[in-house]
C-alpha atoms as a PDB file:
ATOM      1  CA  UNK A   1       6.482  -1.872 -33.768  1.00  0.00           C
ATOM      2  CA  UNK A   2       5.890   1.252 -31.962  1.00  0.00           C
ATOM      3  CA  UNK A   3       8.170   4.501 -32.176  1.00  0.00           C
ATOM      4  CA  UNK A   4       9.034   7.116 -29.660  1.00  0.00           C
ATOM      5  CA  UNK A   5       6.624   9.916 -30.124  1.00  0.00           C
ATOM      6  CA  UNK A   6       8.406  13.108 -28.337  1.00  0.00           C
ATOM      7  CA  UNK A   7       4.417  14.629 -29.325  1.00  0.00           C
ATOM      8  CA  UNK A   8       2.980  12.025 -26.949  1.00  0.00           C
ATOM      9  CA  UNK A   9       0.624  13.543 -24.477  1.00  0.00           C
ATOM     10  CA  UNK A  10      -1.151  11.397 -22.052  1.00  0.00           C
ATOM     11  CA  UNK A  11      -5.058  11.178 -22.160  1.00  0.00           C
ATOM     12  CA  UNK A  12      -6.899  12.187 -18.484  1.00  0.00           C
ATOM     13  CA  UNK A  13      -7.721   8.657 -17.899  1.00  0.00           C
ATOM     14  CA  UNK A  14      -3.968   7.938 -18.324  1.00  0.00           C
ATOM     15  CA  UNK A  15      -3.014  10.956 -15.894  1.00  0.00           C
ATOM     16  CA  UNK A  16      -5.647   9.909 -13.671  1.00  0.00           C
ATOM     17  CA  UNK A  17      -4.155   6.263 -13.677  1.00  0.00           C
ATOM     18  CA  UNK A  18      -0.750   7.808 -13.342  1.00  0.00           C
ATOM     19  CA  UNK A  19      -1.808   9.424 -10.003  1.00  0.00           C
ATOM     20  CA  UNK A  20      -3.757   6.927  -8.098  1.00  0.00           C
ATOM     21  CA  UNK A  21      -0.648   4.612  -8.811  1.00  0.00           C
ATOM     22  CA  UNK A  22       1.983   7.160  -7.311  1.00  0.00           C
ATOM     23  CA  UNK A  23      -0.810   7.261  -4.626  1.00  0.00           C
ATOM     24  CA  UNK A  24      -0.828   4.021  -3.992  1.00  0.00           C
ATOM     25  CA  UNK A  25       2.814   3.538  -3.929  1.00  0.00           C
ATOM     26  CA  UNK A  26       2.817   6.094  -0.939  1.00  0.00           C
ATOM     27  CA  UNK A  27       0.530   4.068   0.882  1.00  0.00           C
ATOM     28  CA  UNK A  28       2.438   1.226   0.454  1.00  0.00           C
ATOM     29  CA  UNK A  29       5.838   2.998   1.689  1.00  0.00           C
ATOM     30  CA  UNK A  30       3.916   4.193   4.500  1.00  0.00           C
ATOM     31  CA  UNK A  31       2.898   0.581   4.995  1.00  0.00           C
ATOM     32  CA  UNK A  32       6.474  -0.570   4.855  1.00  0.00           C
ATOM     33  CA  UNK A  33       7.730   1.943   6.942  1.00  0.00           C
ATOM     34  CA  UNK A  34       5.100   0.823  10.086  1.00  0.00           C
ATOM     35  CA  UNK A  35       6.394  -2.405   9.591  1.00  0.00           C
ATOM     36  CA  UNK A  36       4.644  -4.356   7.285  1.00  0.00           C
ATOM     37  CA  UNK A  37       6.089  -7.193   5.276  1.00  0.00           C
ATOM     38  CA  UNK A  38       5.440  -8.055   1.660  1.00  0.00           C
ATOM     39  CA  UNK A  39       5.621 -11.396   1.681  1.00  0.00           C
ATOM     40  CA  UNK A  40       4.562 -14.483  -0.476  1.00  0.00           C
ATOM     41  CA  UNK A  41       6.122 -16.727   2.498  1.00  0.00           C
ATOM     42  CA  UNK A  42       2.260 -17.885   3.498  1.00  0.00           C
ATOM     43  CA  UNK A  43       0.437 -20.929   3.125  1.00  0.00           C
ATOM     44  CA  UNK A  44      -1.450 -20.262  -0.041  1.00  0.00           C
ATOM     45  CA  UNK A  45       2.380 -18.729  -1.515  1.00  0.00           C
ATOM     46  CA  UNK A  46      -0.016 -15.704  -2.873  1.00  0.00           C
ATOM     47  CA  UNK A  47       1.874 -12.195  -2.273  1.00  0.00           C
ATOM     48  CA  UNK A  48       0.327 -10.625   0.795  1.00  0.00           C
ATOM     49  CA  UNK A  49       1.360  -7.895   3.770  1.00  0.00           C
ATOM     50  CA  UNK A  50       1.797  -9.794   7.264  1.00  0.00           C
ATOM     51  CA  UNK A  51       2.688  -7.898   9.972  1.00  0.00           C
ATOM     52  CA  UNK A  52       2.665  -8.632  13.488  1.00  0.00           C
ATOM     53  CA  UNK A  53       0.360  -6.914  15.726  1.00  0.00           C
ATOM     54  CA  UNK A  54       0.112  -8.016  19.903  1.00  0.00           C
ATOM     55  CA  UNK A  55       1.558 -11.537  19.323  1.00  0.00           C
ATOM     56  CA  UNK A  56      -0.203 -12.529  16.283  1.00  0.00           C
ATOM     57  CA  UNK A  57       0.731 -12.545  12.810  1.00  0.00           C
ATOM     58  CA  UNK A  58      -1.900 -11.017  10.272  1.00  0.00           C
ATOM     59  CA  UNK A  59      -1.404 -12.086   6.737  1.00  0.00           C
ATOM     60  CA  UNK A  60      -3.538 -10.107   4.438  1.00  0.00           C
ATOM     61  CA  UNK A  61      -4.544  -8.840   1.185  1.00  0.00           C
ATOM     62  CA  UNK A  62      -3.465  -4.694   0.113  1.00  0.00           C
ATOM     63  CA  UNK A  63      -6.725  -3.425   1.028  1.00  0.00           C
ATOM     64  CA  UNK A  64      -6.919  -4.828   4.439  1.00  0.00           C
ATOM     65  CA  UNK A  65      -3.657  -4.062   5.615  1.00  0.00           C
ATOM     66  CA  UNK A  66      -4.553  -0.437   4.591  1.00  0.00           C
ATOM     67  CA  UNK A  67      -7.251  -0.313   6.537  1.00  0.00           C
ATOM     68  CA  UNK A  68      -5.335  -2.149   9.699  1.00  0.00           C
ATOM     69  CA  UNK A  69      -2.798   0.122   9.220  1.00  0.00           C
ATOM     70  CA  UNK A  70      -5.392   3.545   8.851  1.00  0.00           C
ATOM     71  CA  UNK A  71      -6.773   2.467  12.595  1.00  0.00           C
ATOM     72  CA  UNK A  72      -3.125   2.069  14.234  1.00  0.00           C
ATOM     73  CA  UNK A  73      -2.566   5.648  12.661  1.00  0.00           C
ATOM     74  CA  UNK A  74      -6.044   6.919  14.322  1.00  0.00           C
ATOM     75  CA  UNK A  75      -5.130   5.002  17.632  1.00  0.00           C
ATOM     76  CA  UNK A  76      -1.919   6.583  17.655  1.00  0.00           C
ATOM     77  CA  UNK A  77      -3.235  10.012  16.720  1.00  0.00           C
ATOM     78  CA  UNK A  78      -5.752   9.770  19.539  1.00  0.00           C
ATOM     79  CA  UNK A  79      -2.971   8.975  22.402  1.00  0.00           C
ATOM     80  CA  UNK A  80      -0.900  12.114  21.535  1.00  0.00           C
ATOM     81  CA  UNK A  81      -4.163  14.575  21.391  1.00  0.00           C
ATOM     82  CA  UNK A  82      -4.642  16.053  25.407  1.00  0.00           C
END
């Protein structure tokens, strides 16, 4: 059984691990917050992000529904630029 070590200091792989994750959880509140659903509600009952986008429901795995949501960011970016 392991003890608390207050001496504990985390190795750069484990900071580095430590970062992408808070990264990651950002993208995924950013996700949320442009309404995207995590969901396992789908056919295959895996958990995915669906979101509807112009009448049709996109069910998809993290990576895609970064990348959907990266071009709706660019697209909107592009309409408020003169």
């Amino acid at each position: 059984m392991c003890e608390c070590n207050d001496d504990y200091r985390p190795t750069p792989l484990e900071e580095m691990d430590y970062e992408n994750e808070t990264i990651i959880d950002k993208k995924r509140e950013h996700l949320r917050q442009n309404g995207w659903k995590w969901s396992c509600s789908n056919p295959c009952s895996f958990w995915m992000w669906e979101k509807e986008i112009n009448g049709r429901l996109y069910v998809v795995g993290q990576s895609t529904a970064f990348d959907f949501q990266n071009q709706e960011d660019q697209l909107k970016l592009e309409e408020t630029q003169p």
